[in-house]
N, C-alpha and C. Protein backbone atom coordinates (compact mmCIF):
# COMPACT_ATOMS: atom_id res chain seq x y z
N UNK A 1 -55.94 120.17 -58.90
CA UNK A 1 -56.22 119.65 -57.57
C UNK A 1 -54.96 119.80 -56.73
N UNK A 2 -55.54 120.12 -55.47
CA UNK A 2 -53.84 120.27 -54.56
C UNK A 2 -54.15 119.78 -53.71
N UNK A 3 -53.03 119.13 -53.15
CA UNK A 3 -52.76 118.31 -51.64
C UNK A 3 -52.25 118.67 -50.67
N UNK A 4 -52.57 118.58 -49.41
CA UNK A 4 -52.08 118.76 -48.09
C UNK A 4 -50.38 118.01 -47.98
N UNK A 5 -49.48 118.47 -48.34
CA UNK A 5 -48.12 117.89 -48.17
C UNK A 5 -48.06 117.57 -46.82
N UNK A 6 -48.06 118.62 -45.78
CA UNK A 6 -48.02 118.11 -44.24
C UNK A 6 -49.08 116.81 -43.68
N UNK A 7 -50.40 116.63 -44.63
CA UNK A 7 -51.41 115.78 -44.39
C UNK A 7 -50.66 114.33 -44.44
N UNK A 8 -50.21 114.18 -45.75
CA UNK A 8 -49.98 112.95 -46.49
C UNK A 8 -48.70 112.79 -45.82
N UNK A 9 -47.61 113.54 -45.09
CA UNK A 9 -46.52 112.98 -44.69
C UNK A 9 -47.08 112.45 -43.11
N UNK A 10 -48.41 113.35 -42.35
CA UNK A 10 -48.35 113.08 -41.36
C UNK A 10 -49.08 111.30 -41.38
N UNK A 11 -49.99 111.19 -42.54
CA UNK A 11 -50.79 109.74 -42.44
C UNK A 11 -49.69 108.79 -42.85
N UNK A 12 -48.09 108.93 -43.81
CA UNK A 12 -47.34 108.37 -44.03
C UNK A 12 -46.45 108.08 -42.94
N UNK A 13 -46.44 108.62 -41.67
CA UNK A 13 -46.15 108.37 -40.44
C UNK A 13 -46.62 107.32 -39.68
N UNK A 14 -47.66 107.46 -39.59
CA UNK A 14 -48.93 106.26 -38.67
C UNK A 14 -48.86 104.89 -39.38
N UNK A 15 -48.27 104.58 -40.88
CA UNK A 15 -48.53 103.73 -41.31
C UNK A 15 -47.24 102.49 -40.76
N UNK A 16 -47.73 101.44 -40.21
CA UNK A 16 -46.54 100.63 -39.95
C UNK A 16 -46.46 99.35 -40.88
N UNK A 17 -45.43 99.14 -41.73
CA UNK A 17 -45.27 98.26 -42.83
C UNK A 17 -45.10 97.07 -42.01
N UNK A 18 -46.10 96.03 -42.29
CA UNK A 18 -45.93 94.68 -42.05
C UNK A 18 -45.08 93.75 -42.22
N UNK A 19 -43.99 93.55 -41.27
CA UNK A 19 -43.18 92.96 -41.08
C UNK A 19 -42.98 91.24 -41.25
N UNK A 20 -42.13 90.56 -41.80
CA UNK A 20 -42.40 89.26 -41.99
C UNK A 20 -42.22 88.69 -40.95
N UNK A 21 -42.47 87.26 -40.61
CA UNK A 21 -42.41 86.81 -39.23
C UNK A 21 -41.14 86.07 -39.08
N UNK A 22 -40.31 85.50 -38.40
CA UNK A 22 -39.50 84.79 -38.00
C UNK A 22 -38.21 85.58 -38.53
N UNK A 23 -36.76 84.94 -38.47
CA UNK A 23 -35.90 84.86 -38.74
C UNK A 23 -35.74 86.38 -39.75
N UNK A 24 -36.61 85.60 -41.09
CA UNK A 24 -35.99 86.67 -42.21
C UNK A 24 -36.68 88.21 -41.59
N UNK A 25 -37.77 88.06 -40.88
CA UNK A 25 -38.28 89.55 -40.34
C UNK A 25 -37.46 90.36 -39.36
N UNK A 26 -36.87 89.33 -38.59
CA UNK A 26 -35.38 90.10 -38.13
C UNK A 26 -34.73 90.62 -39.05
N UNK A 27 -33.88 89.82 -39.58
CA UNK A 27 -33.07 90.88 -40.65
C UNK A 27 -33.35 91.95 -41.07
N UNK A 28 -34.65 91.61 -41.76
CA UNK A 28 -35.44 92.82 -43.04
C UNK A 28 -35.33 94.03 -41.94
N UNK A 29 -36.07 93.83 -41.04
CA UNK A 29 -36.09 94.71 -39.55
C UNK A 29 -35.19 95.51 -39.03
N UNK A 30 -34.13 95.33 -39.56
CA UNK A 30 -32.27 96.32 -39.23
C UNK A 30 -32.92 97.99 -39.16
N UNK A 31 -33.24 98.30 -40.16
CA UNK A 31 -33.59 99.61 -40.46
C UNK A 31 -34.71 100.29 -39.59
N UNK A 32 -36.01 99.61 -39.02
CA UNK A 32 -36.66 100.03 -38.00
C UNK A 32 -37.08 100.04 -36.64
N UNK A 33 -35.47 99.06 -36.21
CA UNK A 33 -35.54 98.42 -35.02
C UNK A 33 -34.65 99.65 -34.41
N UNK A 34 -35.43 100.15 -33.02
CA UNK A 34 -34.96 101.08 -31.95
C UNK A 34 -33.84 100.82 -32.00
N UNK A 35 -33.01 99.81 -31.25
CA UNK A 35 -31.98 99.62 -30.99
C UNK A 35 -30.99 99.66 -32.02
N UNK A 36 -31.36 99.32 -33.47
CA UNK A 36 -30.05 99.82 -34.21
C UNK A 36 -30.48 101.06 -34.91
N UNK A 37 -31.60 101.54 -35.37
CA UNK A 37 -31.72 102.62 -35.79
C UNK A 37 -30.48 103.56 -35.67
N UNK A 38 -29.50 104.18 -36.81
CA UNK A 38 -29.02 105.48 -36.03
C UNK A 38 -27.50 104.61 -35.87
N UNK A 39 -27.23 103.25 -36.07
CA UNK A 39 -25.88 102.22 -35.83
C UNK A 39 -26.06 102.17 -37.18
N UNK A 40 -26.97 101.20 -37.39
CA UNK A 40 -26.61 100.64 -39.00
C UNK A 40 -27.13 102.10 -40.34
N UNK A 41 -26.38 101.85 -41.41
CA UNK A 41 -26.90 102.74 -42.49
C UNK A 41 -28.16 102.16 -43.16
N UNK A 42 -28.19 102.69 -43.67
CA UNK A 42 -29.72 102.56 -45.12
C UNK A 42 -29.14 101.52 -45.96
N UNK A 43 -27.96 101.47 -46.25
CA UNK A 43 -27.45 101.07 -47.28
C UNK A 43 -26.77 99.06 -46.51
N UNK A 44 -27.04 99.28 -45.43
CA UNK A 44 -26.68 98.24 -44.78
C UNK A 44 -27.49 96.56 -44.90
N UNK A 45 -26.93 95.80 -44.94
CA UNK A 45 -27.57 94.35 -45.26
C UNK A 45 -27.05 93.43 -43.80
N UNK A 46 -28.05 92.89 -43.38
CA UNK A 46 -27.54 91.95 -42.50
C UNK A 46 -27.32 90.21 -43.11
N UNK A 47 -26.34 90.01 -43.10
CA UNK A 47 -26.09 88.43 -43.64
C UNK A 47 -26.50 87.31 -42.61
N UNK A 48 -26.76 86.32 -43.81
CA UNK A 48 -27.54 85.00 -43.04
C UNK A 48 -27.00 85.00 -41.67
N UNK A 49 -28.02 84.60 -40.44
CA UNK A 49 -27.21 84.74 -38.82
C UNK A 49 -27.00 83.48 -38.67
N UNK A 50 -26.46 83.39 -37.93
CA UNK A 50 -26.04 82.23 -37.17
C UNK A 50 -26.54 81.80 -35.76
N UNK A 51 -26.90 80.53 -35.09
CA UNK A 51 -27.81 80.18 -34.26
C UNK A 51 -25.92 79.95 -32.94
N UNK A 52 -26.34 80.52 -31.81
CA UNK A 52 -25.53 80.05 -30.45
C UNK A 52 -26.40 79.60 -29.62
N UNK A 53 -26.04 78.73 -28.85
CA UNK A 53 -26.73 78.23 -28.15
C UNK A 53 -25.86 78.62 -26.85
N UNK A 54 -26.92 79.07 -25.65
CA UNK A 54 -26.58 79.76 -24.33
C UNK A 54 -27.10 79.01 -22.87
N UNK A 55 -26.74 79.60 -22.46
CA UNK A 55 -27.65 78.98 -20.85
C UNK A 55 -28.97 79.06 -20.76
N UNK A 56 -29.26 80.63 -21.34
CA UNK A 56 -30.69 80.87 -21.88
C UNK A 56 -31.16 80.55 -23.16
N UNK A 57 -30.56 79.44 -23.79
CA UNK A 57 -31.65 79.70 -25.15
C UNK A 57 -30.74 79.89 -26.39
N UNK A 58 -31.02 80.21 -27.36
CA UNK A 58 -30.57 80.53 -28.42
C UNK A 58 -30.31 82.20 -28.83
N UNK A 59 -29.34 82.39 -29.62
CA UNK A 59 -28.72 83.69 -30.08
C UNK A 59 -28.50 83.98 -31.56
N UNK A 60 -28.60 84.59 -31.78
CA UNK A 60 -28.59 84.91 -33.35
C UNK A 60 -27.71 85.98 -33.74
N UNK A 61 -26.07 85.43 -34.37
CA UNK A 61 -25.35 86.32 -34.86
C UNK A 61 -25.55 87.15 -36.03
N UNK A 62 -25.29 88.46 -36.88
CA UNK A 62 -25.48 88.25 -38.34
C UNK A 62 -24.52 89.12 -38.33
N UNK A 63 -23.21 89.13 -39.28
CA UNK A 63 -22.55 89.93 -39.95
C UNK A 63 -23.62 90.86 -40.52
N UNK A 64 -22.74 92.50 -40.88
CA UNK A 64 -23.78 93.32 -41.34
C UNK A 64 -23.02 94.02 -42.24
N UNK A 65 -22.93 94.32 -43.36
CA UNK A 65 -22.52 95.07 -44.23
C UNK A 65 -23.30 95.90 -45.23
N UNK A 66 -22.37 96.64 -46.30
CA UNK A 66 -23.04 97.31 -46.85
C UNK A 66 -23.43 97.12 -48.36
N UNK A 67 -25.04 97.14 -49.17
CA UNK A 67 -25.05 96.43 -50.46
C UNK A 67 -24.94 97.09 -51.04
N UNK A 68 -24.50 96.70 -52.02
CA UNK A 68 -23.72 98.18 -53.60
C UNK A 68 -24.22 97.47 -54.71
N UNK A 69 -25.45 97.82 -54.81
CA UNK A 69 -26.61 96.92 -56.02
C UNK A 69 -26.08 97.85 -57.09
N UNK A 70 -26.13 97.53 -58.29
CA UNK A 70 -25.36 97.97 -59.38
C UNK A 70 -26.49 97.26 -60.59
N UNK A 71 -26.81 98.25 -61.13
CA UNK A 71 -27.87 98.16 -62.31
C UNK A 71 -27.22 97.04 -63.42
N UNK A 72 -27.92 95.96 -63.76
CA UNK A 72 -27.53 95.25 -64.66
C UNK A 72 -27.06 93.30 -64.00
N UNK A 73 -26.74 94.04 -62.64
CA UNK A 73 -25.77 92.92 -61.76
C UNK A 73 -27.00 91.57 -61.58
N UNK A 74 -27.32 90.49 -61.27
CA UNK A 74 -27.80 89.60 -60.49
C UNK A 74 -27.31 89.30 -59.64
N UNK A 75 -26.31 90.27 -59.04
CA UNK A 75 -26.23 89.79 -57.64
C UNK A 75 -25.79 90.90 -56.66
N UNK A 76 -25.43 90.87 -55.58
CA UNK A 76 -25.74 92.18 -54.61
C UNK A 76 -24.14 92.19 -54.00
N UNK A 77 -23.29 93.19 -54.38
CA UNK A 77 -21.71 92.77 -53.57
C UNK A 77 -22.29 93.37 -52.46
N UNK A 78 -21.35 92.77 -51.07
CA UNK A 78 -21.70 93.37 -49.92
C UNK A 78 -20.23 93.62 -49.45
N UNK A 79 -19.71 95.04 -49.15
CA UNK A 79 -18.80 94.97 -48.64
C UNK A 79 -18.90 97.10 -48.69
N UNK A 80 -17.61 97.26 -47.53
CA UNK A 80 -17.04 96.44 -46.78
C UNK A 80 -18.29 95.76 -45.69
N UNK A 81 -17.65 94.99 -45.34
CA UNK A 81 -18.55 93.81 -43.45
C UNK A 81 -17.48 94.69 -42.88
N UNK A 82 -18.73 95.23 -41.83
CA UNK A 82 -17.97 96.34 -40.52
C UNK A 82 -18.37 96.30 -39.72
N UNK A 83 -19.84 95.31 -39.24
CA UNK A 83 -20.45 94.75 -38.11
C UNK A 83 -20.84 93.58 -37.84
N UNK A 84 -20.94 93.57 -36.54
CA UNK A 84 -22.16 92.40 -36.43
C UNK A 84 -22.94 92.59 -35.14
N UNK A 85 -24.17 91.91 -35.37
CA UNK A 85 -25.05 91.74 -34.25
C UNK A 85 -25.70 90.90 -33.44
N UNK A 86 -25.70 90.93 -32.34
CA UNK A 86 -26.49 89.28 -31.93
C UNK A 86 -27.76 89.74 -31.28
N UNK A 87 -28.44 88.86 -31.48
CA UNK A 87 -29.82 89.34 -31.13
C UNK A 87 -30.33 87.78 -30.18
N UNK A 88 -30.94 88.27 -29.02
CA UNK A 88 -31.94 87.05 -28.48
C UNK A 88 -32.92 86.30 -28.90
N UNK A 89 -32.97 85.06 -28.84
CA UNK A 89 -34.21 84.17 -29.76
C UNK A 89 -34.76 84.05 -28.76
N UNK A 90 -36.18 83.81 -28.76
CA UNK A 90 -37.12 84.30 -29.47
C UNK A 90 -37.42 85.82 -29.70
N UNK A 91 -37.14 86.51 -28.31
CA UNK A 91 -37.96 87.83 -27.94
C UNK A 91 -36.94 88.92 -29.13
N UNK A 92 -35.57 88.62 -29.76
CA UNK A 92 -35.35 89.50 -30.32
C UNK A 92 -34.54 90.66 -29.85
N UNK A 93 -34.68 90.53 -28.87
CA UNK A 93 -33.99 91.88 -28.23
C UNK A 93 -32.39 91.85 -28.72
N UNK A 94 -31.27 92.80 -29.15
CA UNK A 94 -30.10 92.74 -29.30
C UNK A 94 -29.70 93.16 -28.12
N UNK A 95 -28.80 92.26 -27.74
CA UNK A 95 -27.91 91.89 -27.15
C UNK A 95 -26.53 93.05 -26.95
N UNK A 96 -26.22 92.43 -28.58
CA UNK A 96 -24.42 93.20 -28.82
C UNK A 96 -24.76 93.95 -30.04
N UNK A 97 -24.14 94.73 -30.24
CA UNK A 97 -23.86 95.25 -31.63
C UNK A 97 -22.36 95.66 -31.52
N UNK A 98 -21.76 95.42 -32.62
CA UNK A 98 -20.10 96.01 -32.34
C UNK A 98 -19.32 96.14 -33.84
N UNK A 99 -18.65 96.91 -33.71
CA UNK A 99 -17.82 97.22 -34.73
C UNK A 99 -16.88 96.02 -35.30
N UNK A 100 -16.62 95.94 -36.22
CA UNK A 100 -15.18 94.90 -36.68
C UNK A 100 -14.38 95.43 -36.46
N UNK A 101 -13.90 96.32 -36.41
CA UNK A 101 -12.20 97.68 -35.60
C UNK A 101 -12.21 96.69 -33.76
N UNK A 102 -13.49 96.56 -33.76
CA UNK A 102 -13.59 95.93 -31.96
C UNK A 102 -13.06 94.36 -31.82
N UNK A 103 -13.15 93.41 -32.87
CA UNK A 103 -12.97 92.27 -33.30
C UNK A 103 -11.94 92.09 -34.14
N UNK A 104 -10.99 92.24 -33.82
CA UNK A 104 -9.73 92.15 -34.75
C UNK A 104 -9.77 91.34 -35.69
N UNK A 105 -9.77 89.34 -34.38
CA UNK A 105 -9.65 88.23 -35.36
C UNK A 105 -10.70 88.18 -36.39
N UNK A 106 -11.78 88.75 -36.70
CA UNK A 106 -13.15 88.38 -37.50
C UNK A 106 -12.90 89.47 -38.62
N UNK A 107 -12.61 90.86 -38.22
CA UNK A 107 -11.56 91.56 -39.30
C UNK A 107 -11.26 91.32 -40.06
N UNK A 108 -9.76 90.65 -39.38
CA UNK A 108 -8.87 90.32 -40.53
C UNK A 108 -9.53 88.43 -41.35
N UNK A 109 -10.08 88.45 -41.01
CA UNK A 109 -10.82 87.19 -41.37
C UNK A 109 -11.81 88.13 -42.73
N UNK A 110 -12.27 89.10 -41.96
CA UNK A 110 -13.35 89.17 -43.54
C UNK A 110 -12.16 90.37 -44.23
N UNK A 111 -11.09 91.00 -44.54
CA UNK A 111 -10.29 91.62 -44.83
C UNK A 111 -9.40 90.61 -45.92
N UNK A 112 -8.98 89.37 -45.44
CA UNK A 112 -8.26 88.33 -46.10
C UNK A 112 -9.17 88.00 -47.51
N UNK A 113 -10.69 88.46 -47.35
CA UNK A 113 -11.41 87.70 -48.56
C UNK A 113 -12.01 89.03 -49.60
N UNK A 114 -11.99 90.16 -48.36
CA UNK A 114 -12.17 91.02 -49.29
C UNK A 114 -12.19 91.67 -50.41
N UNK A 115 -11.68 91.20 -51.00
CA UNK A 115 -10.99 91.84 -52.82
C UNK A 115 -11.17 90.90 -53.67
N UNK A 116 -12.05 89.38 -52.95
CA UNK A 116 -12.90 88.50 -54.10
C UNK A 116 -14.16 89.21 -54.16
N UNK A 117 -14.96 89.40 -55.37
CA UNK A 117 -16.03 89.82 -55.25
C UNK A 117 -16.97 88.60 -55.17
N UNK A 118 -16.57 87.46 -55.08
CA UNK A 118 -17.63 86.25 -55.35
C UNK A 118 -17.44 85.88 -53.71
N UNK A 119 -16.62 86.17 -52.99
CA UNK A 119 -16.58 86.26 -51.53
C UNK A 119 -17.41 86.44 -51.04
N UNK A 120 -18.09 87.81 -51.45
CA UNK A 120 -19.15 89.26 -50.44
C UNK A 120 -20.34 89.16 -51.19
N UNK A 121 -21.48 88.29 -52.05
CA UNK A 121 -21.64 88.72 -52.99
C UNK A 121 -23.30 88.03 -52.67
N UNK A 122 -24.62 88.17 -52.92
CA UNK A 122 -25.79 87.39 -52.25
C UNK A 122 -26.49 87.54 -54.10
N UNK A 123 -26.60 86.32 -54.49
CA UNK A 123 -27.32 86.20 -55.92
C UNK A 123 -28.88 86.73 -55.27
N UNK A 124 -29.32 87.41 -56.51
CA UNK A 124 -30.43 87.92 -56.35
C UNK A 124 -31.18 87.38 -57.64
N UNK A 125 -30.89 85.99 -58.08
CA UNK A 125 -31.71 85.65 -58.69
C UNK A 125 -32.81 85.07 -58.22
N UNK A 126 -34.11 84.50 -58.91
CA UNK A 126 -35.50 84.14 -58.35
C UNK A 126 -35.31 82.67 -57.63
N UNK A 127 -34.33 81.82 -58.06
CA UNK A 127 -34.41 80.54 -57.44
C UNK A 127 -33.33 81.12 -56.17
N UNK A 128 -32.45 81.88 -56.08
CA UNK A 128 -31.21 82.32 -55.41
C UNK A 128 -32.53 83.11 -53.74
N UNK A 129 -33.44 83.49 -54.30
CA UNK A 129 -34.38 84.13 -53.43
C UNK A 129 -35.54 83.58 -52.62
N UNK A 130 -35.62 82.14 -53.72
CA UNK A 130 -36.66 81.29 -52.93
C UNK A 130 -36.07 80.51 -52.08
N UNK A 131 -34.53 80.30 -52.57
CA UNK A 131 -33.73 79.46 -51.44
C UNK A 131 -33.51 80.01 -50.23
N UNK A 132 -33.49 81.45 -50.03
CA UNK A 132 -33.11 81.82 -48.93
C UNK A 132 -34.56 82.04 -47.95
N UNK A 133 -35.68 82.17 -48.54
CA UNK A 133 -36.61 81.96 -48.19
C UNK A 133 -37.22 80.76 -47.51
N UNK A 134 -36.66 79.64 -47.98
CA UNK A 134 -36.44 78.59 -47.51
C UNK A 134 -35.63 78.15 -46.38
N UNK A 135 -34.53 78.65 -46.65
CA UNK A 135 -33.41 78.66 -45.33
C UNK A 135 -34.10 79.38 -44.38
N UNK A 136 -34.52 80.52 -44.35
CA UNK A 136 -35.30 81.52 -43.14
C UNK A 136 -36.02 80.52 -42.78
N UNK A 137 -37.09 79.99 -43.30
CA UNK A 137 -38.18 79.13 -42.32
C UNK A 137 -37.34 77.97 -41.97
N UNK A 138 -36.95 77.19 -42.40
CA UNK A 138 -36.05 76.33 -42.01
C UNK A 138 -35.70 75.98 -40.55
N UNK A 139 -34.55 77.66 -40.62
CA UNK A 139 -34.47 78.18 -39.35
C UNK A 139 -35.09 78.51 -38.08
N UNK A 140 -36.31 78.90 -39.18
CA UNK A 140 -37.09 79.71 -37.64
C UNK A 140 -37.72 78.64 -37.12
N UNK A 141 -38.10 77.31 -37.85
CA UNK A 141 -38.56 76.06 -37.21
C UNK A 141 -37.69 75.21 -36.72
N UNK A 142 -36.12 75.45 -36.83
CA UNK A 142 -35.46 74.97 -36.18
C UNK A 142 -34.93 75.28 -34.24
N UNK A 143 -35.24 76.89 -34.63
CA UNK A 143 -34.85 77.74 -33.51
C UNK A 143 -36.38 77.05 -32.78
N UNK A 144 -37.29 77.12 -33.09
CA UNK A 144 -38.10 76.93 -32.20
C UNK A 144 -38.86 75.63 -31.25
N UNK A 145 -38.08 74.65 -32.35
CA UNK A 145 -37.94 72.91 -32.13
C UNK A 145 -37.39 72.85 -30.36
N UNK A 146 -38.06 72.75 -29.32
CA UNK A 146 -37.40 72.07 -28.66
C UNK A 146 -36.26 70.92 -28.27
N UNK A 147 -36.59 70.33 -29.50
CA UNK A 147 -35.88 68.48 -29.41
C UNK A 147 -34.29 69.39 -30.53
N UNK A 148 -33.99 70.46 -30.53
CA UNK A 148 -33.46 71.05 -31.97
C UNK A 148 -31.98 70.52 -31.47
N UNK A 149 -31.44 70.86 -30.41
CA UNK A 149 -30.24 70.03 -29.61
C UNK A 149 -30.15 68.56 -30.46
N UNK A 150 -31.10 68.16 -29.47
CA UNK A 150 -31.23 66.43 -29.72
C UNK A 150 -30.61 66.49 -31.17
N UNK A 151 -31.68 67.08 -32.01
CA UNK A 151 -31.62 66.37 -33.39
C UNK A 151 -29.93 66.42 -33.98
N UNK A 152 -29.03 67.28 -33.34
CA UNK A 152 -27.98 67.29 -33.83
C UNK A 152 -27.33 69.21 -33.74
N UNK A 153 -28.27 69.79 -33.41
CA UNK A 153 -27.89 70.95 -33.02
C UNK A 153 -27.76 72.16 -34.49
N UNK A 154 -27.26 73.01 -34.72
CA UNK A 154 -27.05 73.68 -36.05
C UNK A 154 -26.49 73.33 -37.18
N UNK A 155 -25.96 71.76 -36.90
CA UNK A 155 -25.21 70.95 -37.68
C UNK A 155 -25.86 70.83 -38.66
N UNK A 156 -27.16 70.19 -38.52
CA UNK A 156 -28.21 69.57 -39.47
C UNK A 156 -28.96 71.05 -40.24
N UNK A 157 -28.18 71.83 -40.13
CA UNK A 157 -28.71 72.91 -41.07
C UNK A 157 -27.40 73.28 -41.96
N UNK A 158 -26.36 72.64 -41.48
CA UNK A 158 -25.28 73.03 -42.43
C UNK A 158 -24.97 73.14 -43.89
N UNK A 159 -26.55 72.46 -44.69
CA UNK A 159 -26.51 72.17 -45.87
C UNK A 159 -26.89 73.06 -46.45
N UNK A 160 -28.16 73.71 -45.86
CA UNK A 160 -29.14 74.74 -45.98
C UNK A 160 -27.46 75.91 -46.11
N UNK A 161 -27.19 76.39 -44.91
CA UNK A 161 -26.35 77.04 -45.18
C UNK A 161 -25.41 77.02 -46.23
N UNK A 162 -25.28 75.71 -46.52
CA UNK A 162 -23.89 76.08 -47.83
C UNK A 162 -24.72 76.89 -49.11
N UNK A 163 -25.75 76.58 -49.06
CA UNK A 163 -26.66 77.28 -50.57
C UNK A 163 -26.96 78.94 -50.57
N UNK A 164 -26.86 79.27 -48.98
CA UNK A 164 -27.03 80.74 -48.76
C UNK A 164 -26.09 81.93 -48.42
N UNK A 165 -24.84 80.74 -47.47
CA UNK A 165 -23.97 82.03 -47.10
C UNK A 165 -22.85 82.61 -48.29
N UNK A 166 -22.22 83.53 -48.27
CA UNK A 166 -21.52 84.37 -49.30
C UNK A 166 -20.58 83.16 -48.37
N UNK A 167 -19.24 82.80 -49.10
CA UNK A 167 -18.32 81.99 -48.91
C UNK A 167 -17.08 82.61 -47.99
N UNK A 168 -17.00 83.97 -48.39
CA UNK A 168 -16.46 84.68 -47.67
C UNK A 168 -16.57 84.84 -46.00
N UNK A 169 -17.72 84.46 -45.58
CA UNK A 169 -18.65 84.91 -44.57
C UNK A 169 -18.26 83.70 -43.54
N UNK A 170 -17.50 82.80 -44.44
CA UNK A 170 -17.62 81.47 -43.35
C UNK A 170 -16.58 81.66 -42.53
N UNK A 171 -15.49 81.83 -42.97
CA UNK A 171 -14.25 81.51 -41.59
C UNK A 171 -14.56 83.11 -40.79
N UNK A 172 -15.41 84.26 -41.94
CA UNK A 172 -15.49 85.40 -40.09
C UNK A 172 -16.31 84.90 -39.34
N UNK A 173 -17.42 84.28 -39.91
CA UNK A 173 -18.41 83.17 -38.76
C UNK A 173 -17.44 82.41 -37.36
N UNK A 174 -16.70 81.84 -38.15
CA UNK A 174 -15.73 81.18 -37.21
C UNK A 174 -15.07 81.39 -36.20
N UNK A 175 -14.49 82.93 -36.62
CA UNK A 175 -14.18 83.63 -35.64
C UNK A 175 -15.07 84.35 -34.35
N UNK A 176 -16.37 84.53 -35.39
CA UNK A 176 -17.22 85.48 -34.37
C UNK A 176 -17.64 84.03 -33.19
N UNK A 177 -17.69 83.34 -33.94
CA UNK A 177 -18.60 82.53 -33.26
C UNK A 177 -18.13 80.82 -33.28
N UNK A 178 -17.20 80.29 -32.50
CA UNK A 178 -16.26 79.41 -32.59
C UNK A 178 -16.94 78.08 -32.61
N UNK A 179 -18.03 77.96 -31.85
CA UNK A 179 -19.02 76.77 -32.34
C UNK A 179 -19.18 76.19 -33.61
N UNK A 180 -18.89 77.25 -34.73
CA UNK A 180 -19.59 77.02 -35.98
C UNK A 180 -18.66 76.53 -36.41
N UNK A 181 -17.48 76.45 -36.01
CA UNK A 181 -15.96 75.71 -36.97
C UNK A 181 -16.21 74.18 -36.99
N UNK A 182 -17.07 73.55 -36.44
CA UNK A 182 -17.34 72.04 -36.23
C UNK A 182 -18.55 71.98 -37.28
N UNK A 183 -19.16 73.05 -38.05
CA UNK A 183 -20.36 72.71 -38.62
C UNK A 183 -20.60 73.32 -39.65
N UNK A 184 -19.89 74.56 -39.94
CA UNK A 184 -20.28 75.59 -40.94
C UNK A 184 -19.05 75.80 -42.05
N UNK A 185 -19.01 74.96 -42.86
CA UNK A 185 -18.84 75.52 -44.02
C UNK A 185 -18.57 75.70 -45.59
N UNK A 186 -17.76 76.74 -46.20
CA UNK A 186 -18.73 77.42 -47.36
C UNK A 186 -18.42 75.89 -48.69
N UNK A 187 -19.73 76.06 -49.16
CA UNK A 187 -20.06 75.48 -50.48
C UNK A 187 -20.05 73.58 -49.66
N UNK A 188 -20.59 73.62 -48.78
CA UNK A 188 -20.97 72.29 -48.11
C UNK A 188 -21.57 71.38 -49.45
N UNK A 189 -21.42 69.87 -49.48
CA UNK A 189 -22.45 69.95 -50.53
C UNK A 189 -23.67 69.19 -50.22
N UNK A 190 -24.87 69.67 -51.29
CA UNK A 190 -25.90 70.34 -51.06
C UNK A 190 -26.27 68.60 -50.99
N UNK A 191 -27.78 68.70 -49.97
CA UNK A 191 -28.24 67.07 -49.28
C UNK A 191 -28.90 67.28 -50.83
N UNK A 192 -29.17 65.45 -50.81
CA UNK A 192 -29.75 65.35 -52.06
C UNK A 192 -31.47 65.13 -51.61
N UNK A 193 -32.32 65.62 -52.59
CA UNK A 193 -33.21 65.73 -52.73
C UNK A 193 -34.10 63.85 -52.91
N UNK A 194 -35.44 63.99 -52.92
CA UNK A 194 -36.05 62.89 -53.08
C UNK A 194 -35.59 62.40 -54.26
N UNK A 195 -35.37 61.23 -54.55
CA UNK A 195 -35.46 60.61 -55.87
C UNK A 195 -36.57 60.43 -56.98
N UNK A 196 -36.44 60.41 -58.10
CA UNK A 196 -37.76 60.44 -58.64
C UNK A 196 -38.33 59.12 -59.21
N UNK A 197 -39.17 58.34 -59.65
CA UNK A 197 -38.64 57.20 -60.07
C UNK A 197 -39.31 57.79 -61.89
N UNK A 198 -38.15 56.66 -62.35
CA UNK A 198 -38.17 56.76 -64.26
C UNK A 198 -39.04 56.06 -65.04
N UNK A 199 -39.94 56.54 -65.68
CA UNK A 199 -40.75 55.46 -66.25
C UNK A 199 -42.03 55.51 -66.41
């Protein structure tokens, strides 16, 4: 039996892969979004973003680097971090994209941590995956909370964050984004959960 090669690449064209919704569908999204298409590589990972708050609304930073998955590993090194991006909440649209060569202080901020590998590094284990899954919605119901100010602003997610960001990631946060030095950072410890009762 033989196949139309030009057929099957042209119906492999038309097909558009269903995208997840909120937060983590941004990220995942690096690779088929117009605007970075053609900036970022294949090989590129965008790290947990970070929420700014603007005149208009909310902003979404994410460091972006590159993952070097390595057979055997449970966990994903990311390095070198040579970008970042901010993107508009809700509608998404990016904003900035820019080099770290353009950002000196955030540079030498992720340069200083560089050569830890537990620095750059996103566990890819199954609880390591449901947590971040968790953090994404988290987020995206935070970004979309009106009262989200009130409640205390990105602060009250700072916990969430200590369980997800690479540790490394926190003081270039800081730099990129100077808000976050009052709220963000690495290995926060983690809110405690409901109690159970014994007996």
């Amino acid at each position: 039996m033989s196949f139309d090669r030009e057929h099957v690449l042209r119906q492999a064209a038309q097909v558009t892969p269903r995208r997840r919704p909120g937060v983590a569908g941004l990220l995942s999204g690096i690779h088929s979004s117009d605007a970075l298409r053609g900036w970022v590589t294949m090989e590129s990972v965008a790290l947990p973003p970070i929420p700014e708050r603007t005149a208009d609304g909310w902003t979404l930073w994410s460091l972006i680097g590159v993952g070097r998955p390595a057979p055997g590993r449970r966990d994903l090194p990311i390095g070198p971090v040579w970008g970042a991006v901010q993107w508009a909440w809700p509608s998404e649209d990016v904003l900035r994209k820019v080099r770290l060569t353009e950002l000196p202080e955030v540079a030498k901020s992720v340069e200083s941590t560089s050569e830890d590998p537990a620095a750059w590094s996103l566990s890819m284990q199954a609880e390591a995956l449901a947590e971040r899954a968790r953090f994404f919605q988290s987020l995206s119901r935070f970004l979309a909370d009106p009262e989200a100010e009130a409640k205390g602003g990105p602060r009250i997610l700072a916990g969430l964050y200590a369980r997800v960001m690479p540790p490394g990631a926190v003081a270039a946060y800081h730099r990129l984004v100077p808000s976050t030095a009052g709220w963000l950072r690495a290995g926060a410890p983690r809110e405690a959960g409901p109690r159970r009762e014994s007996g």
